[in-house]
N, C-alpha and C. Protein backbone atom coordinates (compact mmCIF):
# COMPACT_ATOMS: atom_id res chain seq x y z
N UNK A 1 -8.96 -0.76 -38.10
CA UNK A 1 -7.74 -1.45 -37.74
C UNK A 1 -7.60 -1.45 -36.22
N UNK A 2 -7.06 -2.25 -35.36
CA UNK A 2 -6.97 -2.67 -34.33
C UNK A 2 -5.64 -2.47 -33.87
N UNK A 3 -5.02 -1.58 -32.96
CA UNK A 3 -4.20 -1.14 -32.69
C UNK A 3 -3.50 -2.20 -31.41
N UNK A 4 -2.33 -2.52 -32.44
CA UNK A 4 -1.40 -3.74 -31.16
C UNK A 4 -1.14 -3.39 -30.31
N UNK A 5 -0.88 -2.59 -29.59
CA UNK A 5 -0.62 -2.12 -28.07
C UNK A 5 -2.06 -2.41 -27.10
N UNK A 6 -3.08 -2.60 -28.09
CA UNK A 6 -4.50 -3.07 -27.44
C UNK A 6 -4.48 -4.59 -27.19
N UNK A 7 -3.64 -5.27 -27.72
CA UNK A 7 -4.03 -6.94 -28.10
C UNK A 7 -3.12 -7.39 -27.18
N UNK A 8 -3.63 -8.46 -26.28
CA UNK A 8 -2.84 -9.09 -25.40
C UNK A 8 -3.12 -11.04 -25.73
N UNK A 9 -2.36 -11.91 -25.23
CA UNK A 9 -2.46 -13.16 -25.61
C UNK A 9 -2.19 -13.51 -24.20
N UNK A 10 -2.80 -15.06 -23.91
CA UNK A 10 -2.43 -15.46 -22.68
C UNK A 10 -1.49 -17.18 -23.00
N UNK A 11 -0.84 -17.53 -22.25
CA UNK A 11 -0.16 -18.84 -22.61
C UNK A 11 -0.90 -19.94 -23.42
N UNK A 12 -2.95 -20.30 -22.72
CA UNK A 12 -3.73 -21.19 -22.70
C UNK A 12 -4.67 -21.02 -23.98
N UNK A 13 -4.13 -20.09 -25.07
CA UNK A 13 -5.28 -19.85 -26.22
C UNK A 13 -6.32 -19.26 -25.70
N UNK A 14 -6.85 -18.67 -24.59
CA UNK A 14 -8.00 -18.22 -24.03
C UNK A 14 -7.85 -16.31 -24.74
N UNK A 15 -9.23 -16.20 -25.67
CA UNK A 15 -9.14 -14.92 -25.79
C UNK A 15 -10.77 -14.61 -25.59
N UNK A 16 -10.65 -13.55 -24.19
CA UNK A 16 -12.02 -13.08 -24.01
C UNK A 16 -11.57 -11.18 -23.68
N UNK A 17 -12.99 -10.81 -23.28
CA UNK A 17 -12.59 -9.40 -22.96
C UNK A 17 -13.31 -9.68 -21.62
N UNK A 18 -12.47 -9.43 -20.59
CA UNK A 18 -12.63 -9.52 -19.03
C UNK A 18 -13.08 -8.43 -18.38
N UNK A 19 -12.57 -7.15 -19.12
CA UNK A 19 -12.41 -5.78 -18.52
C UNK A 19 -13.84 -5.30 -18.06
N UNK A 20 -15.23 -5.68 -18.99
CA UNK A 20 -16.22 -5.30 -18.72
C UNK A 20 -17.07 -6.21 -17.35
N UNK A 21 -16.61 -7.07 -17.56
CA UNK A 21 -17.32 -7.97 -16.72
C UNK A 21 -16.35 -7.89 -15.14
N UNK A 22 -14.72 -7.26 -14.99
CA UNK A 22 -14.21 -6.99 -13.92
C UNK A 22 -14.93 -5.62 -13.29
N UNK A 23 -15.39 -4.56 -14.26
CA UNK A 23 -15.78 -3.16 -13.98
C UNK A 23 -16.94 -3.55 -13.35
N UNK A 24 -18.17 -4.94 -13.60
CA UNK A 24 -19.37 -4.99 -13.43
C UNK A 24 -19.28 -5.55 -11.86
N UNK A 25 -18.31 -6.21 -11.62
CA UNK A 25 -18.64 -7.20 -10.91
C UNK A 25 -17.76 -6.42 -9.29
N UNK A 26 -16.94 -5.50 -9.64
CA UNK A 26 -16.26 -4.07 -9.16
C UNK A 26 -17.65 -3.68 -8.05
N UNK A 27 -18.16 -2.99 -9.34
CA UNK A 27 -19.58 -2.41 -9.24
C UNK A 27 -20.69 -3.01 -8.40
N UNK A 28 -20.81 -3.82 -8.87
CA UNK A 28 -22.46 -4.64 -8.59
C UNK A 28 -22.09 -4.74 -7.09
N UNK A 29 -20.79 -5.74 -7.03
CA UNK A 29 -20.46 -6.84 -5.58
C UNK A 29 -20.28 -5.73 -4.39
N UNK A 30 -19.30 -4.63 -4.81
CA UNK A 30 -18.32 -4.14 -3.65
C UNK A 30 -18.79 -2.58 -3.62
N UNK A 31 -19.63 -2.23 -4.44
CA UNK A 31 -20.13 -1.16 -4.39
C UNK A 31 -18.91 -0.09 -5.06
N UNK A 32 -18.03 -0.37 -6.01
CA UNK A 32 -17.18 0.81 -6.46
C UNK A 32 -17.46 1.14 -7.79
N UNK A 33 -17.68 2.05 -7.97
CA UNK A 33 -17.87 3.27 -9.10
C UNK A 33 -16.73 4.06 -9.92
N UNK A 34 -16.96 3.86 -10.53
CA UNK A 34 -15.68 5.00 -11.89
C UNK A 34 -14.67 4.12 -12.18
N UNK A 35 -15.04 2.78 -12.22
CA UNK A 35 -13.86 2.32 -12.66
C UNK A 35 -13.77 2.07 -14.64
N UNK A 36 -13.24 2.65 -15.44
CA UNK A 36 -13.05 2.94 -16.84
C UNK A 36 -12.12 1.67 -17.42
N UNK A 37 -12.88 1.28 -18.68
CA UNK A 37 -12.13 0.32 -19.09
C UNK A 37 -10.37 1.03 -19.43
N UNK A 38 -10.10 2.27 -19.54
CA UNK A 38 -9.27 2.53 -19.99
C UNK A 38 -8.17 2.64 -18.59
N UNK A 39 -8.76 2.64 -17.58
CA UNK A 39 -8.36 2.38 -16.21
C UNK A 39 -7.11 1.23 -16.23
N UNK A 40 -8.06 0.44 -16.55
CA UNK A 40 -6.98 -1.19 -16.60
C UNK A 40 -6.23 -1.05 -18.00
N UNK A 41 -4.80 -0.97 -17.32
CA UNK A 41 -3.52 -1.03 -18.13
C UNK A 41 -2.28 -1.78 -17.93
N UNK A 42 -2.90 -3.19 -17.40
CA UNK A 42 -2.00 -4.31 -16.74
C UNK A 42 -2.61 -5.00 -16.26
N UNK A 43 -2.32 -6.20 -16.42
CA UNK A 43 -3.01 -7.47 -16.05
C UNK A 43 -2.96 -7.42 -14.16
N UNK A 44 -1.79 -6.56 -13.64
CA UNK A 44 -1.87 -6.44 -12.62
C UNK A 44 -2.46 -5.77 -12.11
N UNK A 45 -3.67 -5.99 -11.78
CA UNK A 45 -4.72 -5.20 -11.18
C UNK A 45 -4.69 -3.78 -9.98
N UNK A 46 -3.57 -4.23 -9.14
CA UNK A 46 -2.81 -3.66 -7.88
C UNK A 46 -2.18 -2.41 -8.60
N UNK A 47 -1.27 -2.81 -9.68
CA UNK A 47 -0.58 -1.78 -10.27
C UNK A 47 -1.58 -0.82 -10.95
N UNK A 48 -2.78 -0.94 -11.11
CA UNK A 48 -2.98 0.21 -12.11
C UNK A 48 -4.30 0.49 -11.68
N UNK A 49 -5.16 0.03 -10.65
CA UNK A 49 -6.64 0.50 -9.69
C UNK A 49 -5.90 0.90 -8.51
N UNK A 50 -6.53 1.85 -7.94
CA UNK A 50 -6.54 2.24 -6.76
C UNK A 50 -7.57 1.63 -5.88
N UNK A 51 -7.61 0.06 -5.41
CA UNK A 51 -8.16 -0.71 -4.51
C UNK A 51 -7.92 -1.20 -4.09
N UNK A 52 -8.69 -1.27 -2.87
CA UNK A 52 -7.87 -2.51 -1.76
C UNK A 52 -7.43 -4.05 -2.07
N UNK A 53 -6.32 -4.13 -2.12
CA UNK A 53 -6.00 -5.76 -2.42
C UNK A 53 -7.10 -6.76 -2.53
N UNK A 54 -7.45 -7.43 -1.52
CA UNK A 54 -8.18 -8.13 -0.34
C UNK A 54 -9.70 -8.05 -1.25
N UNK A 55 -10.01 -6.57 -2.19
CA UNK A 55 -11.32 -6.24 -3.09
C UNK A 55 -10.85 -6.75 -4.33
N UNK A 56 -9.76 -6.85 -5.11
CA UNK A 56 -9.67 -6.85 -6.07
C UNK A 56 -9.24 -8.96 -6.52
N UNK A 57 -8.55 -9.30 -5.11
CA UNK A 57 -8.56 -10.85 -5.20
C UNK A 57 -10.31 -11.23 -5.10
N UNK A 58 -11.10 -10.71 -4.18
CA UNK A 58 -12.79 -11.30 -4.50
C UNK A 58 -13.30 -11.10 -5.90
N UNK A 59 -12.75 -9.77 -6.68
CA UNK A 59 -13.36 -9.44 -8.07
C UNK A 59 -12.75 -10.64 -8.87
N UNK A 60 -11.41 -11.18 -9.00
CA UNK A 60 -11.02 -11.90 -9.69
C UNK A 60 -11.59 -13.30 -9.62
N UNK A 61 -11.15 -13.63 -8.61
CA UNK A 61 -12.27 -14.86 -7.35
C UNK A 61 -13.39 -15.20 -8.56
N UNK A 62 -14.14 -14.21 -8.11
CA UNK A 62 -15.91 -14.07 -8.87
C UNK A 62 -15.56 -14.41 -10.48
N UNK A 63 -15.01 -13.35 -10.85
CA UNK A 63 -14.70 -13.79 -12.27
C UNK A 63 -14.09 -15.21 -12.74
N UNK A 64 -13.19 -15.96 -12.21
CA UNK A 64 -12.24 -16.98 -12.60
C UNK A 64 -13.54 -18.15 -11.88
N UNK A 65 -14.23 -18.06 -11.26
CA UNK A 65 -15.11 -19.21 -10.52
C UNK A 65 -16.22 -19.13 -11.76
N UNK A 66 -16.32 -18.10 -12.74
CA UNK A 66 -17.45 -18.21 -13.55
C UNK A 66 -18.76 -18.68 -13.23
N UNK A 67 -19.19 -18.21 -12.35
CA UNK A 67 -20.93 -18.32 -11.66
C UNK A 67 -21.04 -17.05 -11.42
N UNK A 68 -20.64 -16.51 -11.25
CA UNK A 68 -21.20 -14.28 -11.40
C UNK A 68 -22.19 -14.64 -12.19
N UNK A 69 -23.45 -13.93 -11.57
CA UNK A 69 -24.57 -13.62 -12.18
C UNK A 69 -24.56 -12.18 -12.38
N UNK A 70 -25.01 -10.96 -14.02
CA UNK A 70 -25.03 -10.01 -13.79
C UNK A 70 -26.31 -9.29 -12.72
N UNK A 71 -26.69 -8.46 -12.02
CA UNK A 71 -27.47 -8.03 -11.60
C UNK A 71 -28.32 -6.88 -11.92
N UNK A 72 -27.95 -6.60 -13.14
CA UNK A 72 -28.18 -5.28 -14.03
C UNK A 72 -29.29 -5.72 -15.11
């Protein structure tokens, strides 16, 4: 069973899981480490990582432009 406090919906019908591919791209691009899917607990990124703004608009950037290649 799948616990609702896990399930989020967005306005546009879009249902993906972002979290792994934000941790990768964290990782790969900017060089940061330890970031845990259980980390992200808000869509607001600011509110719930301890990273620099300015890092976390390029992670999104990368992600929402969908051309991230993994490097792994």
């Amino acid at each position: 069973m799948i616990d609702p406090e896990s399930i989020a919906f967005d306005i546009d019908g879009v249902f993906a899981d972002t979290i792994p591919l934000v941790i990768e791209i964290a990782r790969d691009e900017f060089g940061i480490d330890g970031i845990r899917p259980e980390d992200i607990t808000c869509y607001a990124l600011r509110d719930c990582l301890d990273i620099d703004g300015e890092i976390i608009e390029a992670v999104i950037k990368k992600l929402l432009d969908g051309n991230y290649s993994a490097k792994r």
